[in-house]
N, C-alpha and C. Protein backbone atom coordinates (compact mmCIF):
# COMPACT_ATOMS: atom_id res chain seq x y z
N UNK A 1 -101.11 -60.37 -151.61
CA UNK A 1 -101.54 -61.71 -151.32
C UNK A 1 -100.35 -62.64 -151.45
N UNK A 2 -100.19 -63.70 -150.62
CA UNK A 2 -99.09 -64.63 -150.15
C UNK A 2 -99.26 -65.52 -151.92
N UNK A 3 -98.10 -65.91 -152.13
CA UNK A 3 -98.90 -66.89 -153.42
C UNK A 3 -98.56 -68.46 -152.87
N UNK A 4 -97.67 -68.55 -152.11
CA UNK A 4 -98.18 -70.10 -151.31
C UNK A 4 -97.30 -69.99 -149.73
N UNK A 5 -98.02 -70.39 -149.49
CA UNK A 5 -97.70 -70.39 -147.64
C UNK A 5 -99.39 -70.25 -146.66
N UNK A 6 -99.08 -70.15 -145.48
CA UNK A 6 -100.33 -70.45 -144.52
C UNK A 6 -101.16 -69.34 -144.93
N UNK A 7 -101.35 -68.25 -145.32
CA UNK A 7 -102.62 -67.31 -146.18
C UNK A 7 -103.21 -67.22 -147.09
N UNK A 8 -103.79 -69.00 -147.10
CA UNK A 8 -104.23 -69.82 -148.05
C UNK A 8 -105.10 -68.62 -148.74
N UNK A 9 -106.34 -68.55 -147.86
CA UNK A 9 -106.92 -67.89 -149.01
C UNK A 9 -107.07 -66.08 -148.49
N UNK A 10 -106.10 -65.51 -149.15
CA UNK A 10 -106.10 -64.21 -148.80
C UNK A 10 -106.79 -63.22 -148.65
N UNK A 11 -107.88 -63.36 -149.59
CA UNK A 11 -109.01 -62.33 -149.80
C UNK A 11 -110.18 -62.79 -148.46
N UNK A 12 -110.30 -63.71 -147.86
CA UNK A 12 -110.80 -63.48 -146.33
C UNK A 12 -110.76 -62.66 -145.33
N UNK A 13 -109.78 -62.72 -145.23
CA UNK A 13 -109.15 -61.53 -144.13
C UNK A 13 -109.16 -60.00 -144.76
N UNK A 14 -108.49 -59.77 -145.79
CA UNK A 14 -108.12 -58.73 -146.45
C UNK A 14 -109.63 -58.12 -147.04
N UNK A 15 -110.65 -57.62 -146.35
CA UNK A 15 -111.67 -57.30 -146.93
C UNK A 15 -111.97 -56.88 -148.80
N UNK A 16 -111.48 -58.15 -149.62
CA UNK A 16 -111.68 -58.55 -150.77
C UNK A 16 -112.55 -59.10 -151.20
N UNK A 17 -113.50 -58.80 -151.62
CA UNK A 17 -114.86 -60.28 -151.58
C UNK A 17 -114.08 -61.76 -152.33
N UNK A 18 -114.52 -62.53 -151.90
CA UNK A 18 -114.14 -63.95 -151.86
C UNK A 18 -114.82 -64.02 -153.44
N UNK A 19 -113.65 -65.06 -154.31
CA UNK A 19 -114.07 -65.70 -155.79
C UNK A 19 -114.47 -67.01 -155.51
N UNK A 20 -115.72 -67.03 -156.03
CA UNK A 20 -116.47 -68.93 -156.23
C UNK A 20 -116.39 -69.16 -155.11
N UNK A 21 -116.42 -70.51 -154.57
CA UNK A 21 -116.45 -71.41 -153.60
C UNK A 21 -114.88 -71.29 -153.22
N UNK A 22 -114.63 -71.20 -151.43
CA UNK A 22 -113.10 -71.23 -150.78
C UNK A 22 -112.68 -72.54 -151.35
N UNK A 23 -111.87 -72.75 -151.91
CA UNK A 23 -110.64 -73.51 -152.08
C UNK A 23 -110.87 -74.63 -151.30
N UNK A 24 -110.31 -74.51 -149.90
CA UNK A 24 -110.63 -75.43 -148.96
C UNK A 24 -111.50 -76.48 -148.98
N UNK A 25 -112.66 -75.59 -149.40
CA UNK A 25 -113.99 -76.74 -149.40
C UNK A 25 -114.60 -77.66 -150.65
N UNK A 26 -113.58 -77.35 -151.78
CA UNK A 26 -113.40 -77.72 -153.12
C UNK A 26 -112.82 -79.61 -152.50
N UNK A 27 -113.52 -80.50 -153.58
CA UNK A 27 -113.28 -81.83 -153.60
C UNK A 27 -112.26 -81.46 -154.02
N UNK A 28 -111.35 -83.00 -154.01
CA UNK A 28 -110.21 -82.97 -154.83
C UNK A 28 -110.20 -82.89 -156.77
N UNK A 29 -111.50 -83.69 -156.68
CA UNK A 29 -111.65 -83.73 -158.25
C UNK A 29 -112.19 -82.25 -158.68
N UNK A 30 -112.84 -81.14 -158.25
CA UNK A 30 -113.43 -79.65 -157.92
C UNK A 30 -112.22 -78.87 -158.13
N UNK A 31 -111.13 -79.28 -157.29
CA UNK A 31 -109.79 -78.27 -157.56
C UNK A 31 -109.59 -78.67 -158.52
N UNK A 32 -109.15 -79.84 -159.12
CA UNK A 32 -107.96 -79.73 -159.98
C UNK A 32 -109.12 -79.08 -161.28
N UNK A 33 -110.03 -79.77 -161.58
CA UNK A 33 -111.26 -78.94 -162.71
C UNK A 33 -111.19 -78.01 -162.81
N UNK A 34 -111.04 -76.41 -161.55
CA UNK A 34 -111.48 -75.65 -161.63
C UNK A 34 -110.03 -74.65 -162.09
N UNK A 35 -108.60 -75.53 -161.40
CA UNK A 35 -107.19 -75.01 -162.09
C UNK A 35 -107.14 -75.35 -163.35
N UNK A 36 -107.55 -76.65 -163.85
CA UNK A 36 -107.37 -76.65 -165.38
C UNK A 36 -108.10 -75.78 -166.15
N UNK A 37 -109.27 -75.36 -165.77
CA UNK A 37 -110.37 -74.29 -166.28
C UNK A 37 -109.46 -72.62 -166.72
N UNK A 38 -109.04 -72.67 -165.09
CA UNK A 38 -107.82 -71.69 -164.96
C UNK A 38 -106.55 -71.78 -166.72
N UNK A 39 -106.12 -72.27 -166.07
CA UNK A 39 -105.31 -72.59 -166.79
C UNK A 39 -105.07 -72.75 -168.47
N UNK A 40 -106.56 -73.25 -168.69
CA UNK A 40 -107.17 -73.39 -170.14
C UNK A 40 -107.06 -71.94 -170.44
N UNK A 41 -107.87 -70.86 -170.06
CA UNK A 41 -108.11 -69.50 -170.08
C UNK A 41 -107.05 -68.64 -169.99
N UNK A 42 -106.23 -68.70 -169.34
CA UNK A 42 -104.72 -68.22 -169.36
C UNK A 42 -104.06 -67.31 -170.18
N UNK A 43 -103.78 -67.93 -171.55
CA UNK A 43 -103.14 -66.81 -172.75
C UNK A 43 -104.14 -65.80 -173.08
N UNK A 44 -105.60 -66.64 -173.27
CA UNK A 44 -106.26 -65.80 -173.89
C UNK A 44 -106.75 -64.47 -172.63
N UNK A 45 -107.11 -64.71 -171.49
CA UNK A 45 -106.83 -63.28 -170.29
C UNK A 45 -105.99 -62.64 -170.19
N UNK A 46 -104.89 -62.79 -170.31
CA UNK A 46 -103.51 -62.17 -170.32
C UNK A 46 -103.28 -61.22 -171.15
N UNK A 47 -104.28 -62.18 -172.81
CA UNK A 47 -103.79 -61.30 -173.85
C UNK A 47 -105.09 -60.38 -174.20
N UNK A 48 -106.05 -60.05 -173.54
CA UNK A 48 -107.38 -59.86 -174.30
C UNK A 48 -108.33 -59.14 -173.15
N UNK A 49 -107.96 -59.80 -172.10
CA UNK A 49 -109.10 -59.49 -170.87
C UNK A 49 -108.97 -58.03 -170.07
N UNK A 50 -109.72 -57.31 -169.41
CA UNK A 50 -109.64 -56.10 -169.04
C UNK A 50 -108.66 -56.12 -168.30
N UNK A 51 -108.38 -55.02 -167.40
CA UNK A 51 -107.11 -55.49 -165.63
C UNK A 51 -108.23 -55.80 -165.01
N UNK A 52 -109.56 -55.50 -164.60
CA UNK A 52 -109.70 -56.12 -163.78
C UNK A 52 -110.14 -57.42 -163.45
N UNK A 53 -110.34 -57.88 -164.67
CA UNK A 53 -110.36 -59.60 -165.04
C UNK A 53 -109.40 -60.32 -165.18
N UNK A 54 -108.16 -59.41 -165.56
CA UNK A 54 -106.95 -60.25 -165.43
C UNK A 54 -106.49 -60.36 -163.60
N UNK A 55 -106.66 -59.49 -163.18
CA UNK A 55 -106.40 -59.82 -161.67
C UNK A 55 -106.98 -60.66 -160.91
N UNK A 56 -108.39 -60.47 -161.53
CA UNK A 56 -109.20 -61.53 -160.71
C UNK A 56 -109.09 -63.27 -161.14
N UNK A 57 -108.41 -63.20 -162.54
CA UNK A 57 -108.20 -64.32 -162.55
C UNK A 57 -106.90 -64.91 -162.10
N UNK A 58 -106.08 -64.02 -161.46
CA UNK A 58 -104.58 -63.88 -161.11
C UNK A 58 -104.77 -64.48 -159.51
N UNK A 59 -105.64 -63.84 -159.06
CA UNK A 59 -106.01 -64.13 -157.70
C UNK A 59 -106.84 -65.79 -157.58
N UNK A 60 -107.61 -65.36 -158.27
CA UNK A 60 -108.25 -67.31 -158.25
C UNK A 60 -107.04 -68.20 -158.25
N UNK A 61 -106.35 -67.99 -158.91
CA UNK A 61 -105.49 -68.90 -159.83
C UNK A 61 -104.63 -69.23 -158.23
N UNK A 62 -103.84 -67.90 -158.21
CA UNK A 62 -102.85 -67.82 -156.63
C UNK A 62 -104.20 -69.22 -155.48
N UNK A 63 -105.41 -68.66 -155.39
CA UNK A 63 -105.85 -69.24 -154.26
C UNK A 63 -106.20 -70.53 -154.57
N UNK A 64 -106.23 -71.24 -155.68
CA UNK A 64 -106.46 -72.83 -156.14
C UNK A 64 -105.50 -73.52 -156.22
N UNK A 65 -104.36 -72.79 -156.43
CA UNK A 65 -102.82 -73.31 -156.40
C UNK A 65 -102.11 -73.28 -154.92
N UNK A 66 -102.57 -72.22 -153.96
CA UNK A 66 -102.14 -72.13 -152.29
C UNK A 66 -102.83 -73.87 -151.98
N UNK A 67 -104.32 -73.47 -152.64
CA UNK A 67 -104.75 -74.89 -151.93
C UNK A 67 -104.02 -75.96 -152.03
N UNK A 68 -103.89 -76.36 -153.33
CA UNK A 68 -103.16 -77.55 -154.18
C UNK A 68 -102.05 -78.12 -153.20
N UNK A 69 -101.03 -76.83 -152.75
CA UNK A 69 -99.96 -77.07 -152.84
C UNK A 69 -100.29 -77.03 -150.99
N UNK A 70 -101.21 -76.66 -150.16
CA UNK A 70 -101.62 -77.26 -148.82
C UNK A 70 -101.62 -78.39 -148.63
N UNK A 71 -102.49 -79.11 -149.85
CA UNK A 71 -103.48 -80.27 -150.08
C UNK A 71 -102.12 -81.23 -150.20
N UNK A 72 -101.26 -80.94 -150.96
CA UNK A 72 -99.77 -81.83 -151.69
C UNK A 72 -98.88 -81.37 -151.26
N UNK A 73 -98.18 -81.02 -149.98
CA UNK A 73 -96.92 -80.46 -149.80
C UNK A 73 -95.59 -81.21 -150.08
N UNK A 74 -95.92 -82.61 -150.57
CA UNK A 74 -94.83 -83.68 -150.82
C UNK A 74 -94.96 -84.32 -152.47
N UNK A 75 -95.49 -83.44 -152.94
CA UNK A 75 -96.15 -83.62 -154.29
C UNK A 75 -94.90 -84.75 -155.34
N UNK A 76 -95.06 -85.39 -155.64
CA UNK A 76 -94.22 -86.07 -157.00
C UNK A 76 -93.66 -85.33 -157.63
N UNK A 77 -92.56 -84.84 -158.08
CA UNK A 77 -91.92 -83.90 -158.68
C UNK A 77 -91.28 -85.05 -160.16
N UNK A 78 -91.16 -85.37 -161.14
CA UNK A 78 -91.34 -85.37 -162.28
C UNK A 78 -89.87 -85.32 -162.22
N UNK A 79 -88.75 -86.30 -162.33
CA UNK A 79 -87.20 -86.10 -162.27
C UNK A 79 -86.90 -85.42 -164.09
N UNK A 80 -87.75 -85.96 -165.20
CA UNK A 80 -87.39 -85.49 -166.79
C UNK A 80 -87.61 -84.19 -166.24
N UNK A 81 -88.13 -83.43 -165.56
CA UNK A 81 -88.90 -81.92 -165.88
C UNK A 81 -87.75 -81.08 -165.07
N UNK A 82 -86.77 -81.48 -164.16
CA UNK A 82 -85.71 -80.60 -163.76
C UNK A 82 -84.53 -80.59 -164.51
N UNK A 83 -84.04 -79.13 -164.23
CA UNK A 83 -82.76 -78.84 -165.16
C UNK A 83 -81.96 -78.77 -164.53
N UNK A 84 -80.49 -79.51 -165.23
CA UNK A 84 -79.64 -79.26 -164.17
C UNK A 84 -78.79 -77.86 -164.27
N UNK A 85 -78.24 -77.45 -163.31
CA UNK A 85 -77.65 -76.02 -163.16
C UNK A 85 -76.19 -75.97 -163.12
């Protein structure tokens, strides 16, 4: 699965059954809820959850973040948060 570019949501095509509601059709206030949800859950899946719950939350995660970053391709980037090289 693409993790950002035009194969927004991968498991469509790729006979994968589809997680929750497509991305796409998520409000704006729906995405970001449902990445912070993500996101909240995170250490503790990683560190605790079966594989196949960790994948599946690997895959949500990839397809709420493809959206995001569809939805924002010019996103505000945060000048404190880059390092210089």
């Amino acid at each position: 699965m693409p993790l950002w570019g035009d194969g927004r949501v991968a498991a469509a095509n790729s006979g994968i059954e589809p997680l929750g509601v497509d991305p796409e059709e998520l409000t704006e206030e729906d995405l970001i809820r449902e990445m912070e949800s993500l996101h909240r859950t995170r250490l503790d899946t990683l560190r605790h959850a079966t594989d196949s719950a960790l994948a599946t939350h690997l895959r949500r995660t990839a397809e709420l973040e493809t959206e995001y970053l569809a939805r924002h391709p010019g996103r505000e980037v945060d000048p404190t948060r880059l390092r210089e090289v």
